[in-house]
C-alpha atoms as a PDB file:
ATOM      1  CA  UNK A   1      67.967 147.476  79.291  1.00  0.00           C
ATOM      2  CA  UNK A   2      63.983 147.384  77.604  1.00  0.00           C
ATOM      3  CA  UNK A   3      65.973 147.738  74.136  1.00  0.00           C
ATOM      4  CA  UNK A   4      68.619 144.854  74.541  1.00  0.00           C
ATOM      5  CA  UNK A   5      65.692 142.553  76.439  1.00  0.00           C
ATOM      6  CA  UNK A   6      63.561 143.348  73.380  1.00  0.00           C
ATOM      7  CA  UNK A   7      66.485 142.218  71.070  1.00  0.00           C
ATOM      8  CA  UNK A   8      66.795 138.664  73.061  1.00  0.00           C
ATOM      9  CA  UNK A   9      62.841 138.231  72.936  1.00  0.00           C
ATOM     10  CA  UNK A  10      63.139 138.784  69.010  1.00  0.00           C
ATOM     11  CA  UNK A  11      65.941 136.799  68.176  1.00  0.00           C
ATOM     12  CA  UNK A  12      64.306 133.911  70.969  1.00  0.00           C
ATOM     13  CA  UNK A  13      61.266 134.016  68.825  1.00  0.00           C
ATOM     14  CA  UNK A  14      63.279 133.849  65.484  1.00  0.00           C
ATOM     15  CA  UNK A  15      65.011 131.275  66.578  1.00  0.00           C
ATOM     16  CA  UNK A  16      62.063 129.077  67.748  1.00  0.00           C
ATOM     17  CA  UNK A  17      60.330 130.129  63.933  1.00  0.00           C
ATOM     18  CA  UNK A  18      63.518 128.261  62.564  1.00  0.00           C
ATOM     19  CA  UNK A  19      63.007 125.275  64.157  1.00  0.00           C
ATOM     20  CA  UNK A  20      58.612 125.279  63.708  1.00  0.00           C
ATOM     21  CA  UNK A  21      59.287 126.054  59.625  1.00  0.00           C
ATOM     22  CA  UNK A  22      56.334 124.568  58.258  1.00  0.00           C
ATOM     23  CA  UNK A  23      58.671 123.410  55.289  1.00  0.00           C
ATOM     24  CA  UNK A  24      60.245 119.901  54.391  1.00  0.00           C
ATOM     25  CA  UNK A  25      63.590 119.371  56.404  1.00  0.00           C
ATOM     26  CA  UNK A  26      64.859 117.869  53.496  1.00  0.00           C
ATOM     27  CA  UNK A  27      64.324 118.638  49.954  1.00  0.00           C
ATOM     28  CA  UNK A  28      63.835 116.264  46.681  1.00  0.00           C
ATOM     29  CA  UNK A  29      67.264 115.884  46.201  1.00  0.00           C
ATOM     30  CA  UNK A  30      66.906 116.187  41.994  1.00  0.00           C
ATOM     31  CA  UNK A  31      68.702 119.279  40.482  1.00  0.00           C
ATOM     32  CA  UNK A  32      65.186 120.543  40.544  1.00  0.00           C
ATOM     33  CA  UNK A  33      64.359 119.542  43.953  1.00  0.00           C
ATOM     34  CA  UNK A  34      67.496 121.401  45.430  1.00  0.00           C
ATOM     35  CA  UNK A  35      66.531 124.424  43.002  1.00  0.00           C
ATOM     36  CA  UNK A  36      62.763 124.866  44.251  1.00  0.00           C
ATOM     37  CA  UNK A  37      63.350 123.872  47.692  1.00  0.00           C
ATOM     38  CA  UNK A  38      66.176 126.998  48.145  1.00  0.00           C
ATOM     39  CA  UNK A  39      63.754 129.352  47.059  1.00  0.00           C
ATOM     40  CA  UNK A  40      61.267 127.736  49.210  1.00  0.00           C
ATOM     41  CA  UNK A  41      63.838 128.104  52.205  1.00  0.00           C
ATOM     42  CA  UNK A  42      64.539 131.851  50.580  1.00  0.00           C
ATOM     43  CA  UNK A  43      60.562 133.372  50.362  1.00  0.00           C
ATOM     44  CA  UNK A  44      59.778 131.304  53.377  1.00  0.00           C
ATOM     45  CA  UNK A  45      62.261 133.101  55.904  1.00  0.00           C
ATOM     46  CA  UNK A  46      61.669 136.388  53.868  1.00  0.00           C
ATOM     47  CA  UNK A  47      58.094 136.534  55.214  1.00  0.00           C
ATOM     48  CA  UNK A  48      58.935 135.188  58.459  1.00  0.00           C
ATOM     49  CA  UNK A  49      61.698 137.832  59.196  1.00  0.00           C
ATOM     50  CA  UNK A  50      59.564 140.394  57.812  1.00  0.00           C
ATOM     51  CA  UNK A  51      56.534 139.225  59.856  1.00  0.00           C
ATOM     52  CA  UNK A  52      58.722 139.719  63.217  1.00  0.00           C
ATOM     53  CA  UNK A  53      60.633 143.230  62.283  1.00  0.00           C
ATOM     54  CA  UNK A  54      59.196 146.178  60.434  1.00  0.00           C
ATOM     55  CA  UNK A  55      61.180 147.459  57.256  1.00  0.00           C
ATOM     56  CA  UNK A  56      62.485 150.688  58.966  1.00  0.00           C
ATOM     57  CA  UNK A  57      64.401 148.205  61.930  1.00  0.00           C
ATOM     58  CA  UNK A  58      68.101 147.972  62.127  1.00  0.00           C
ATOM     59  CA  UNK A  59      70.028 146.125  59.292  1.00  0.00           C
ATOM     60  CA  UNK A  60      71.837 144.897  61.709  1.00  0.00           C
ATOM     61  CA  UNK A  61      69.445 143.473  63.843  1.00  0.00           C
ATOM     62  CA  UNK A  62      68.102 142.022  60.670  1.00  0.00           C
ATOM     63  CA  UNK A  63      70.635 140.258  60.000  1.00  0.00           C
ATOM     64  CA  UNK A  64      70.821 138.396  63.468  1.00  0.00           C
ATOM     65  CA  UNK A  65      67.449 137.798  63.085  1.00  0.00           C
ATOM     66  CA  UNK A  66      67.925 135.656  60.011  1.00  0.00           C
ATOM     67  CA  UNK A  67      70.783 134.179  61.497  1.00  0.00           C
ATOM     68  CA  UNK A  68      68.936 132.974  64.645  1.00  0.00           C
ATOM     69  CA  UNK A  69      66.247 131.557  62.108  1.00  0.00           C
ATOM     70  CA  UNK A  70      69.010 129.545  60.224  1.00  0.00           C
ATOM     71  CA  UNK A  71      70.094 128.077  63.641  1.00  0.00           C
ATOM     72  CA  UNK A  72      66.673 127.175  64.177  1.00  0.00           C
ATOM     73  CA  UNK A  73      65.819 125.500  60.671  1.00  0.00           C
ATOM     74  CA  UNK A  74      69.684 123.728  61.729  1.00  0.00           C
ATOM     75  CA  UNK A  75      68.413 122.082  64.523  1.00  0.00           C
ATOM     76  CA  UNK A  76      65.086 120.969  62.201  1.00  0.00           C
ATOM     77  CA  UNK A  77      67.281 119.484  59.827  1.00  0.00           C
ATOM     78  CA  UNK A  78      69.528 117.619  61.983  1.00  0.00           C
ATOM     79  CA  UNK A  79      66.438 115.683  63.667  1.00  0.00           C
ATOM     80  CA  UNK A  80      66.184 113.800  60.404  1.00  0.00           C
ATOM     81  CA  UNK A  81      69.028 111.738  61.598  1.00  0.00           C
ATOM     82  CA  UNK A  82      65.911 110.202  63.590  1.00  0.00           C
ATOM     83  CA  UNK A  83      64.725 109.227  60.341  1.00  0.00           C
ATOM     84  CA  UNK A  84      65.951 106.185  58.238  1.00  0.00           C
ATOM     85  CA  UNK A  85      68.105 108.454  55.060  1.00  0.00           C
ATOM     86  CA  UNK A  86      71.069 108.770  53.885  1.00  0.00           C
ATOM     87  CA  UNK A  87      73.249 110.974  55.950  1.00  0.00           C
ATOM     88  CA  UNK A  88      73.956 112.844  52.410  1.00  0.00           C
ATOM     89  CA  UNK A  89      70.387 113.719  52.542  1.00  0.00           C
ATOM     90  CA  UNK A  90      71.164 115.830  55.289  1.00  0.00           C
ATOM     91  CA  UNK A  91      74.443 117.045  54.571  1.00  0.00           C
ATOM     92  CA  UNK A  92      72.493 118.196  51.000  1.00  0.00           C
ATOM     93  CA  UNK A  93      69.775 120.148  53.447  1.00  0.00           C
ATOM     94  CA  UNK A  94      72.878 121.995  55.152  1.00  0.00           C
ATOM     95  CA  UNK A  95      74.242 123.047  52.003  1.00  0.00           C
ATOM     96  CA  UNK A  96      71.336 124.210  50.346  1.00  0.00           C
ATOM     97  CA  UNK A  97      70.134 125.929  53.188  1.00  0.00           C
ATOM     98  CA  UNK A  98      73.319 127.971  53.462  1.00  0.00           C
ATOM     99  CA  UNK A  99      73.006 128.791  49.915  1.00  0.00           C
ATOM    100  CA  UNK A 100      68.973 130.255  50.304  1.00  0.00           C
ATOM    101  CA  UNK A 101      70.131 132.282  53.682  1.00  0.00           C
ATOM    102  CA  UNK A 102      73.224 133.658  51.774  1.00  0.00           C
ATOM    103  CA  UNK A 103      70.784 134.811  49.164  1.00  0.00           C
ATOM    104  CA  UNK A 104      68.407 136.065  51.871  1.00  0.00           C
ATOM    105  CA  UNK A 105      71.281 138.310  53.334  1.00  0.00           C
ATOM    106  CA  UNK A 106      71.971 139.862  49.569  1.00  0.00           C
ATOM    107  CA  UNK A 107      68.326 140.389  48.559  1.00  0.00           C
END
């Protein structure tokens, strides 16, 4: 019961790091914008999902942990519809940010 609490606090917390990145919602939306901005997204989460599990922690759980993150940095992105951009701004976010987390998985 301590173990699978544990699990919900850590993925609760990953998923609140998401959404508090300290990293632009959207990127420059050049070739090299997109480029930089993905390995931004990439290191960024690295260090965060390091920062909340040790090395030795379940693959597994690892990988829900980035996942909650991704849902988190989601939910950042999508509050730029606040903001006065294209919507193809933030459809270029979504993308790009799938593309970092899928190298995140992989690396």
């Amino acid at each position: 019961m301590e173990n699978s609490f544990r699990k919900q606090e850590t993925l609760s917390e990953a998923k609140h790091r998401g959404r508090s990145a300290l990293l632009d919602p959207l990127p420059d939306l050049t070739h090299h914008g997109m480029e930089r901005w993905k390995e931004n997204v990439k290191e960024y989460f690295r260090a965060e999902c390091n920062d909340i599990l040790s090395e030795k922690e379940d693959p597994e759980l690892r990988a829900r942990v980035l996942e909650a993150m991704k849902e988190g940095f989601s939910e950042l992105i999508e509050e730029q519809h606040d903001v006065p951009i294209p919507d193809s701004a933030v459809d270029e976010a979504h993308a790009a940010k799938e593309h970092a987390f899928r190298k995140l998985r992989t690396s």
